[in-house]
Protein backbone atom coordinates (compact mmCIF):
# COMPACT_ATOMS: atom_id res chain seq x y z
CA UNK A 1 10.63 17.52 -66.34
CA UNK A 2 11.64 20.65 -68.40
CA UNK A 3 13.30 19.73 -71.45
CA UNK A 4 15.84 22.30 -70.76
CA UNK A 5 17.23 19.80 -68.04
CA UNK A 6 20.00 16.81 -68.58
CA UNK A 7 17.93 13.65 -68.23
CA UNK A 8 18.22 10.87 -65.93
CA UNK A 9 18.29 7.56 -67.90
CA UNK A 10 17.35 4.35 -64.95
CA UNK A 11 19.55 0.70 -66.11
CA UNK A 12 17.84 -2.32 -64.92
CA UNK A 13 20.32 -5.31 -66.12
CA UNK A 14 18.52 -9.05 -66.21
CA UNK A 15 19.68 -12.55 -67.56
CA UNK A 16 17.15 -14.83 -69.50
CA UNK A 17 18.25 -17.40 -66.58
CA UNK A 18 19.30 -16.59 -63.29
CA UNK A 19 21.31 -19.97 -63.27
CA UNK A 20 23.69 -21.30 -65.93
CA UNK A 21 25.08 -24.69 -66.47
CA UNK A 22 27.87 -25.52 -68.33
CA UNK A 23 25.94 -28.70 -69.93
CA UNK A 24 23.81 -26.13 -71.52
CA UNK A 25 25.28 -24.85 -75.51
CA UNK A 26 24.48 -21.73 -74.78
CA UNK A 27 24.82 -18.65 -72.18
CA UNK A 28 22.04 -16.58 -70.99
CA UNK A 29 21.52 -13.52 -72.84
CA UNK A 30 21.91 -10.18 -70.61
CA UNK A 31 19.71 -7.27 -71.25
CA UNK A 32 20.03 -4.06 -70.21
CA UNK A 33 16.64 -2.01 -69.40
CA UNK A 34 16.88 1.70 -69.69
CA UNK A 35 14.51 4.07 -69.10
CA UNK A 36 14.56 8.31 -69.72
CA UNK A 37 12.58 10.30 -66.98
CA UNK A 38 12.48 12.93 -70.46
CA UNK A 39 9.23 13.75 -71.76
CA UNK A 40 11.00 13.94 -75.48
CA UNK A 41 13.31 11.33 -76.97
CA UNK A 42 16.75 11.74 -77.29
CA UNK A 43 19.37 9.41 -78.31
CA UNK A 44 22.94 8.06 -77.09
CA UNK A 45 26.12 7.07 -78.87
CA UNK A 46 26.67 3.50 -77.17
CA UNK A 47 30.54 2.35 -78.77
CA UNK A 48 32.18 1.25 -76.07
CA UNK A 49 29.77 2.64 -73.23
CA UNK A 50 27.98 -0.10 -71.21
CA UNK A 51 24.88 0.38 -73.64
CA UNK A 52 26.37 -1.75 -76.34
CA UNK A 53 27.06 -4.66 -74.35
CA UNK A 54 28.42 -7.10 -76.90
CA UNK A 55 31.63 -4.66 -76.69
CA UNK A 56 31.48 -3.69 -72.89
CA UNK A 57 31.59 -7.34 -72.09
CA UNK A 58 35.03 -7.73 -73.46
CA UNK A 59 36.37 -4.45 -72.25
CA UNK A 60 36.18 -4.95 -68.42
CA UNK A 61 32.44 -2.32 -68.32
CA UNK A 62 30.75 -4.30 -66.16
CA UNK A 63 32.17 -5.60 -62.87
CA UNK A 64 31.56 -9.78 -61.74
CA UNK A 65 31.96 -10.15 -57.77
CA UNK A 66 32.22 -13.83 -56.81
CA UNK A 67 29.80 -13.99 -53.79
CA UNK A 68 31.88 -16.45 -52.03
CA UNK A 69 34.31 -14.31 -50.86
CA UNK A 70 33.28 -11.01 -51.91
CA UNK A 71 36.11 -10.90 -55.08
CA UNK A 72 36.09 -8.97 -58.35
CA UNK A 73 36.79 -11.47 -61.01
CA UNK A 74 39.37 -11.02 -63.67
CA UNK A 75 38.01 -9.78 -67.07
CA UNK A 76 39.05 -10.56 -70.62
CA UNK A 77 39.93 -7.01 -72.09
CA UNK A 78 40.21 -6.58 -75.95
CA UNK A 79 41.63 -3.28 -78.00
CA UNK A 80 39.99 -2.58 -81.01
CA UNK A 81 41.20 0.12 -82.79
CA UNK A 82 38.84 1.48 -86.12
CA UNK A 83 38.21 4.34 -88.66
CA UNK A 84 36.18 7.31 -87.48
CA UNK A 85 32.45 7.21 -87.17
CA UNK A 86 30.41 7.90 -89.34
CA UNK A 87 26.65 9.55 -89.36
CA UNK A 88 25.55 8.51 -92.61
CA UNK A 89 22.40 7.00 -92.77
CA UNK A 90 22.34 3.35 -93.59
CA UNK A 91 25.71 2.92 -92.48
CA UNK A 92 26.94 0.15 -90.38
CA UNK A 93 27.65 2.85 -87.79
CA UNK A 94 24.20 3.30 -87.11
CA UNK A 95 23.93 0.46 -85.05
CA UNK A 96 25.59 2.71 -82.27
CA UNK A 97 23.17 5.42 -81.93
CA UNK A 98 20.38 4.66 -79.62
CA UNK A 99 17.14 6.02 -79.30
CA UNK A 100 15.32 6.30 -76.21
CA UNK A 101 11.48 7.28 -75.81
CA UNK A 102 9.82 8.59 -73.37
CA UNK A 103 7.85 6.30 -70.91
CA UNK A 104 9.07 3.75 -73.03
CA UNK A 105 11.80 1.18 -72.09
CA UNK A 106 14.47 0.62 -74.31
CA UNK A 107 16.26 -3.55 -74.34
CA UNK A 108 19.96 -3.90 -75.48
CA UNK A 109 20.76 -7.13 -75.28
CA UNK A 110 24.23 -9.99 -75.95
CA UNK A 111 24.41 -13.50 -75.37
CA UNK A 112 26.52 -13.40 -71.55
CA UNK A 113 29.36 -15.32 -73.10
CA UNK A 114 31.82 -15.43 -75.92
CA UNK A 115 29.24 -15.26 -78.91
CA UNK A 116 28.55 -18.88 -79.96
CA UNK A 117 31.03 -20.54 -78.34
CA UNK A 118 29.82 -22.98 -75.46
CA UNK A 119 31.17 -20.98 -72.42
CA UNK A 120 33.87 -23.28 -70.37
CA UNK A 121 34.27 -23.41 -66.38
CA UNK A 122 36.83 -21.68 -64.10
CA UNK A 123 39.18 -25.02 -64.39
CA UNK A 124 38.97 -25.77 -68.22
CA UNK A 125 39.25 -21.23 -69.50
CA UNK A 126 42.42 -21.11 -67.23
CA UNK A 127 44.45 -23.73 -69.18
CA UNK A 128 44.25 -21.27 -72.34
CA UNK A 129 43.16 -23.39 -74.86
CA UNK A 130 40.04 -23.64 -77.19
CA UNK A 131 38.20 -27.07 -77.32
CA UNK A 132 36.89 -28.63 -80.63
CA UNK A 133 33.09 -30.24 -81.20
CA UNK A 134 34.26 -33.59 -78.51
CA UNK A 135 36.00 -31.08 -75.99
CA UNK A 136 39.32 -31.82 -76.72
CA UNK A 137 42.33 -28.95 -76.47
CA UNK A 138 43.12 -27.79 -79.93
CA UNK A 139 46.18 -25.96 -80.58
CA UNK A 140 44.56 -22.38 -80.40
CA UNK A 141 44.94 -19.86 -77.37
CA UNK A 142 41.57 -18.36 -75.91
CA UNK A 143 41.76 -15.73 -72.93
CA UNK A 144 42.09 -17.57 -69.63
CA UNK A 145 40.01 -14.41 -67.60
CA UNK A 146 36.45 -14.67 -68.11
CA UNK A 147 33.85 -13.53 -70.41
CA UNK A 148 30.19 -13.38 -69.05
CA UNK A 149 29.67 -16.85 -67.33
CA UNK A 150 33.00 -18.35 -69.53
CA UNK A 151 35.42 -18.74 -66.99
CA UNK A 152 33.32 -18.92 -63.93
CA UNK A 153 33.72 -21.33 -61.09
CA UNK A 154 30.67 -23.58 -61.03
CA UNK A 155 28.53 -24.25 -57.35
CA UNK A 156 29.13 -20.30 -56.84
CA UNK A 157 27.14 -17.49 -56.46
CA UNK A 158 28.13 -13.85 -58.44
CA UNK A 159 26.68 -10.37 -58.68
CA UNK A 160 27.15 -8.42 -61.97
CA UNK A 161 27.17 -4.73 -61.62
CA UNK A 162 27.31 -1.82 -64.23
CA UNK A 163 30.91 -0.01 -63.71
CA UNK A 164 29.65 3.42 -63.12
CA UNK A 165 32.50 5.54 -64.24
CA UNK A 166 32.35 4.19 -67.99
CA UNK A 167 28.79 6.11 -68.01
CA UNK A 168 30.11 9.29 -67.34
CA UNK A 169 30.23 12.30 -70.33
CA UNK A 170 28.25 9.88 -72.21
CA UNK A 171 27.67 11.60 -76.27
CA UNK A 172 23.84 12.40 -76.32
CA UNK A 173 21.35 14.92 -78.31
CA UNK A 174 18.09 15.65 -77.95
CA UNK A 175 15.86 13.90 -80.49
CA UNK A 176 15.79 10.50 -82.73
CA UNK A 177 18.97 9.01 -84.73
CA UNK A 178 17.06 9.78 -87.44
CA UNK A 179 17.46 13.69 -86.62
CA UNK A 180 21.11 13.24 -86.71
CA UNK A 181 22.11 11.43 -89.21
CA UNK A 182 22.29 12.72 -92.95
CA UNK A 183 22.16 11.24 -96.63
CA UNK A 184 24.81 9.06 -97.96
CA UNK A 185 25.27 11.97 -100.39
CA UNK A 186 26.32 14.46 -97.44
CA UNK A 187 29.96 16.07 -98.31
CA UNK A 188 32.99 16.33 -95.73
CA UNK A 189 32.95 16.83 -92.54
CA UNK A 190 29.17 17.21 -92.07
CA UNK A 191 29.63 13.32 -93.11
CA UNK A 192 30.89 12.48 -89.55
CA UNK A 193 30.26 11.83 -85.85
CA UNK A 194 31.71 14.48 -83.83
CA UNK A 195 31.90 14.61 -79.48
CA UNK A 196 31.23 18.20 -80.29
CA UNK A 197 28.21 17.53 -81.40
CA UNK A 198 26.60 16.00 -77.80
CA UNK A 199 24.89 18.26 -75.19
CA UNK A 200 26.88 19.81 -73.26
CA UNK A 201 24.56 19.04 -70.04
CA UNK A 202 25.65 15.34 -68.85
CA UNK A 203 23.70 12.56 -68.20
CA UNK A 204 22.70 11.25 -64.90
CA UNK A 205 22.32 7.76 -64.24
CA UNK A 206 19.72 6.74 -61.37
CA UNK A 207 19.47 3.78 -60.71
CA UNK A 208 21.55 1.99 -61.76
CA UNK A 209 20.77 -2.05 -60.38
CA UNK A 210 22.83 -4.92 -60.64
CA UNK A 211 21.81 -8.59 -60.64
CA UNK A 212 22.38 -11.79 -58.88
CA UNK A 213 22.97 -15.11 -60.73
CA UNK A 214 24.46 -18.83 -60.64
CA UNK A 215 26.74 -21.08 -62.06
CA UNK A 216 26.70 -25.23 -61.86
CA UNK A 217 28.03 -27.98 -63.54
């Protein structure tokens, strides 16, 4: 394609198992496959965009239907408010800018569940409290909507999509992260991320697949 053009980045999402059980420690890790149709590399801002899916978990970016009847499922949603972003190089801001090759896919990946914690069924999330090492109730409040497979009902069936709209007038620029940012030693505003700074062209995103998976006891 001419470089000239917006590029059209593909998302392929996947789950290191396409079943869960709540005896297992630990949820599946989602992934997130994308690939640029660009024959030059360019690079994305990901905070909170679908991309960076440790935070689009918790902010309702990706939609859970509950194949059983065909139901979205409620979604924990968390506000973080922050400082302005930075574009110094070595910051921990970096972590947000993503580079993608061409004819090379790029993984982002997150465990599919609240970090560490063992992820709790439909029944257990809905009382509202978090359980200590023998899974008894302490006296601390957790979300009662779920978070990856925390909160699901085990014996059904779910489909996890991308939510489209939270891609749209994504911040991109042609080239590596390395292109954009600067030295710690940069002064004022030249120090910062700026919208302005994107291409004005937006992205398109085609395809864009979602993914089938389990639950059980």
């Amino acid at each position: 394609m001419a470089t000239s053009e917006a590029p059209t980045l593909s998302i392929t999402p996947s789950l290191s198992r396409s079943t869960y059980s709540f005896s297992e420690p630990q949820p599946p890790e989602l992934s997130l496959t994308v690939t640029s149709n660009a024959d030059k590399p360019l690079t994305v801002f990901t905070w909170h965009r679908p991309l960076w899916p440790k935070l689009a978990l918790c902010q309702r970016q990706f939609i859970i239907t509950d194949l059983t009847d065909n139901v979205e499922v409620p979604q924990t949603s968390v506000q973080i408010q922050r400082m302005p972003f930075t574009r110094i190089r070595g910051s921990s801001d970096n972590v947000y800018f993503l580079t993608i090759m061409p004819g090379t896919p790029t993984i982002v990946s997150t465990p599919f569940g609240r970090g560490t914690a063992q992820p709790q069924p439909k029944a257990v999330a809905q009382r509202g409290w978090e359980l200590d090492s023998e899974g008894k109730e302490m006296k601390t409040r957790r979300s009662v909507h779920t978070h990856g497979v925390d909160g699901l009902e085990p014996g059904h069936r779910y489909r996890l999509d991308v939510k489209r709209v939270e891609l749209y007038g994504m911040w991109w620029r042609w080239g590596s992260k390395e292109d954009y940012l600067v030295d710690p030693d940069t002064q004022g505003a030249d120090r910062m991320w700026s919208p302005e700074h994107s291409e004005q062209s937006p992205l398109e995103f085609a395809p864009i697949e979602s993914i089938d998976f389990s639950v059980e006891k």
